[in-house]
C-alpha atoms as a PDB file:
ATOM      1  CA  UNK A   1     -21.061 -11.893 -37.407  1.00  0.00           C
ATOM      2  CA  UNK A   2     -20.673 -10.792 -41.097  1.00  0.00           C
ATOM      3  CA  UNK A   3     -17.824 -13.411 -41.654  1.00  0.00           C
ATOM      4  CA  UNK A   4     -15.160 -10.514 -42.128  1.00  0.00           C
ATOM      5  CA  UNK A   5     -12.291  -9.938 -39.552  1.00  0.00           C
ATOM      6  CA  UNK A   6     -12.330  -7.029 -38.112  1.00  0.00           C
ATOM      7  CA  UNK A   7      -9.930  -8.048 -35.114  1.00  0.00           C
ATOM      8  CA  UNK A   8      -7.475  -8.473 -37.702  1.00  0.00           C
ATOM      9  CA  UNK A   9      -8.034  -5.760 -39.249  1.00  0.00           C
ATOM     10  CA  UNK A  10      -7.580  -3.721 -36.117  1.00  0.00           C
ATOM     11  CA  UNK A  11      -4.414  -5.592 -35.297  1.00  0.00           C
ATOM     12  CA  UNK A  12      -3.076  -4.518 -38.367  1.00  0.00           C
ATOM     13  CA  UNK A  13      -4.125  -0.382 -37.995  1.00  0.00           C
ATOM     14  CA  UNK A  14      -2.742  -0.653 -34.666  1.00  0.00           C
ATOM     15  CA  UNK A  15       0.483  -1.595 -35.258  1.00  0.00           C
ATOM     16  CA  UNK A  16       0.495   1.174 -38.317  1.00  0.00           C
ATOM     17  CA  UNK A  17      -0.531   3.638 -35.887  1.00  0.00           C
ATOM     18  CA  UNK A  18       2.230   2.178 -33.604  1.00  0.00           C
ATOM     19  CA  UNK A  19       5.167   2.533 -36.253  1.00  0.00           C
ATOM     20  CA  UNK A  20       7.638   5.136 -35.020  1.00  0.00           C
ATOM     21  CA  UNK A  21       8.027   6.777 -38.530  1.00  0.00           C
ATOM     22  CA  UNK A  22      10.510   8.913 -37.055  1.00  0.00           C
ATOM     23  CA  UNK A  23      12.759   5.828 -36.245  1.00  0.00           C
ATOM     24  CA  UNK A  24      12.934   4.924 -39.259  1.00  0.00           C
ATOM     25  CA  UNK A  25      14.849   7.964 -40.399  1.00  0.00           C
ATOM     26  CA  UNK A  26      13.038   8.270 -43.751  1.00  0.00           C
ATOM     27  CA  UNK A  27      13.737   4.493 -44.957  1.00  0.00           C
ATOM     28  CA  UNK A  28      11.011   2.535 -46.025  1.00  0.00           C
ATOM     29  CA  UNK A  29      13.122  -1.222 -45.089  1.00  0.00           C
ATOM     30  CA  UNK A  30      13.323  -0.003 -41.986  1.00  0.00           C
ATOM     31  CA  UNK A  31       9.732   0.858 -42.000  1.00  0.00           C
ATOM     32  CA  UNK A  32       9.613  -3.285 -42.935  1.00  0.00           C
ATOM     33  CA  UNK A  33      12.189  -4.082 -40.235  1.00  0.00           C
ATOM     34  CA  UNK A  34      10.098  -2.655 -37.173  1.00  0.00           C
ATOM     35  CA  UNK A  35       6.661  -3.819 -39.006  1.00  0.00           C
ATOM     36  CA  UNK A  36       7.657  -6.959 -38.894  1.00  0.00           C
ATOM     37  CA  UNK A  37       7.661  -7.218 -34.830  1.00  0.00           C
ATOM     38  CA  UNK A  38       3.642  -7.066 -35.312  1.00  0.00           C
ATOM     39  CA  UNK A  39       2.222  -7.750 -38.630  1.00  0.00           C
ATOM     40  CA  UNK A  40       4.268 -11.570 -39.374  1.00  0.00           C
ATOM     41  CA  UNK A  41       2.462 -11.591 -43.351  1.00  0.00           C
ATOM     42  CA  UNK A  42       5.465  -9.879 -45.407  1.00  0.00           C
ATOM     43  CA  UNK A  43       2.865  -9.578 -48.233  1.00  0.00           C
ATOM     44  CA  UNK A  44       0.623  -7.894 -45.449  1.00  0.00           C
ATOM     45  CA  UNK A  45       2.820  -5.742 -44.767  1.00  0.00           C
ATOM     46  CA  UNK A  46       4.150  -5.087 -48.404  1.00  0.00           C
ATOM     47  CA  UNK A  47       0.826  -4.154 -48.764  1.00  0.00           C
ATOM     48  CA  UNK A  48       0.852  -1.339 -46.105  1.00  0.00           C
ATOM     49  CA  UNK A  49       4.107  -0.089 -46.289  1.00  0.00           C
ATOM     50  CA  UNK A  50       2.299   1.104 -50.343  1.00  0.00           C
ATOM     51  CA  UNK A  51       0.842   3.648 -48.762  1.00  0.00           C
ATOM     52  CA  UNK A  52       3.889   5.238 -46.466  1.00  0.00           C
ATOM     53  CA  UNK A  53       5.139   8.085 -48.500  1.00  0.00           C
ATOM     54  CA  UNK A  54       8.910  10.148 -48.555  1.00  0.00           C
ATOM     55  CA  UNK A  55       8.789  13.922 -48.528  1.00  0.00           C
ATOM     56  CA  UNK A  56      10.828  15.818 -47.077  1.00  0.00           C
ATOM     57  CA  UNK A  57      13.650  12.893 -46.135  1.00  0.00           C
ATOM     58  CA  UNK A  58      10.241  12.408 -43.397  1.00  0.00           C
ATOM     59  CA  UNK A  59       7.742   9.333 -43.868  1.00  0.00           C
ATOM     60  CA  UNK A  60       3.897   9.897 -43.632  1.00  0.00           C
ATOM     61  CA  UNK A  61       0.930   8.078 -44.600  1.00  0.00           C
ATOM     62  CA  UNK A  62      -0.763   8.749 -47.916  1.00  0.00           C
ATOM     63  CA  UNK A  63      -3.884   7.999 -45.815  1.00  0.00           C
ATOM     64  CA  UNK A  64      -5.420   9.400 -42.589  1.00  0.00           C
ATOM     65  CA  UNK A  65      -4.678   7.195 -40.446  1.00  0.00           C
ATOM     66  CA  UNK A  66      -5.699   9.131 -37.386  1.00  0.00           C
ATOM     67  CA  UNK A  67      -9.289   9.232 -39.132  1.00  0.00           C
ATOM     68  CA  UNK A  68      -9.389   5.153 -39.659  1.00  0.00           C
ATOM     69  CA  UNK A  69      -8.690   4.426 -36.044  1.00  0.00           C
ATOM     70  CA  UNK A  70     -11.193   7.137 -34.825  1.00  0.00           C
ATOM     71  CA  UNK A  71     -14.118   5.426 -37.015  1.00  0.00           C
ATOM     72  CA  UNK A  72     -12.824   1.864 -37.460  1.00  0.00           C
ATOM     73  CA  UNK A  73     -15.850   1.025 -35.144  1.00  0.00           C
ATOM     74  CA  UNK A  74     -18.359   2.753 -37.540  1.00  0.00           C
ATOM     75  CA  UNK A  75     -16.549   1.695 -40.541  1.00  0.00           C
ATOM     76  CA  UNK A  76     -16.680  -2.179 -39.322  1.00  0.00           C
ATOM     77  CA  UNK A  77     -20.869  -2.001 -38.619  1.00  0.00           C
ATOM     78  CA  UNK A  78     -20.804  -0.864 -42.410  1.00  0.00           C
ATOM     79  CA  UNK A  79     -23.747  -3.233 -43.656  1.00  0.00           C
ATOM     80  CA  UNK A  80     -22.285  -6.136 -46.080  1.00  0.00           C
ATOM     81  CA  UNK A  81     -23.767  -6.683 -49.355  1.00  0.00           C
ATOM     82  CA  UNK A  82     -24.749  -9.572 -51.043  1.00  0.00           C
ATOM     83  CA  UNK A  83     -23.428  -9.929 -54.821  1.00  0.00           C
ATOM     84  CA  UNK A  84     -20.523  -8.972 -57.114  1.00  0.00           C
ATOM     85  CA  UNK A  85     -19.256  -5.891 -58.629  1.00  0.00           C
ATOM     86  CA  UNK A  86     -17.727  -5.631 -62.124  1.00  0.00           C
END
């Protein structure tokens, strides 16, 4: 184990990939409201809910989402490094 927390983490992208976007009829607290059944950390979620975008009265991620559940697996054997970066 590399000490990270990668069932967390997948916790987490599962319940973004779970979000009914369309539910939340283009409202970002509502976004919040229907997070919070899954992910409990409001800052956690705060954190998230950055990257959930309005266009077109429709909300989308700013990231591909599809693409981080498809590799999570290969992104999570990423080797750790040892050390600091400035």
């Amino acid at each position: 184990a590399d000490g990270s927390n990668w069932k967390k983490n997948r916790e987490l992208i599962d319940a973004l990939q779970n979000l009914d976007l369309d539910a939340c009829s283009g409202d970002k607290k509502q976004a919040d409201n229907l997070l919070a059944r899954k992910v409990l950390d409001p800052s956690l979620r705060a954190f998230a809910l950055t990257n959930l975008q309005l266009r077109d009265e429709q909300l989308s991620w700013q990231f591909d989402l599809d693409g981080i559940v498809r590799d999570l697996d290969n992104i999570a054997r990423w080797p750790t490094l040892p050390g600091t970066y400035d």
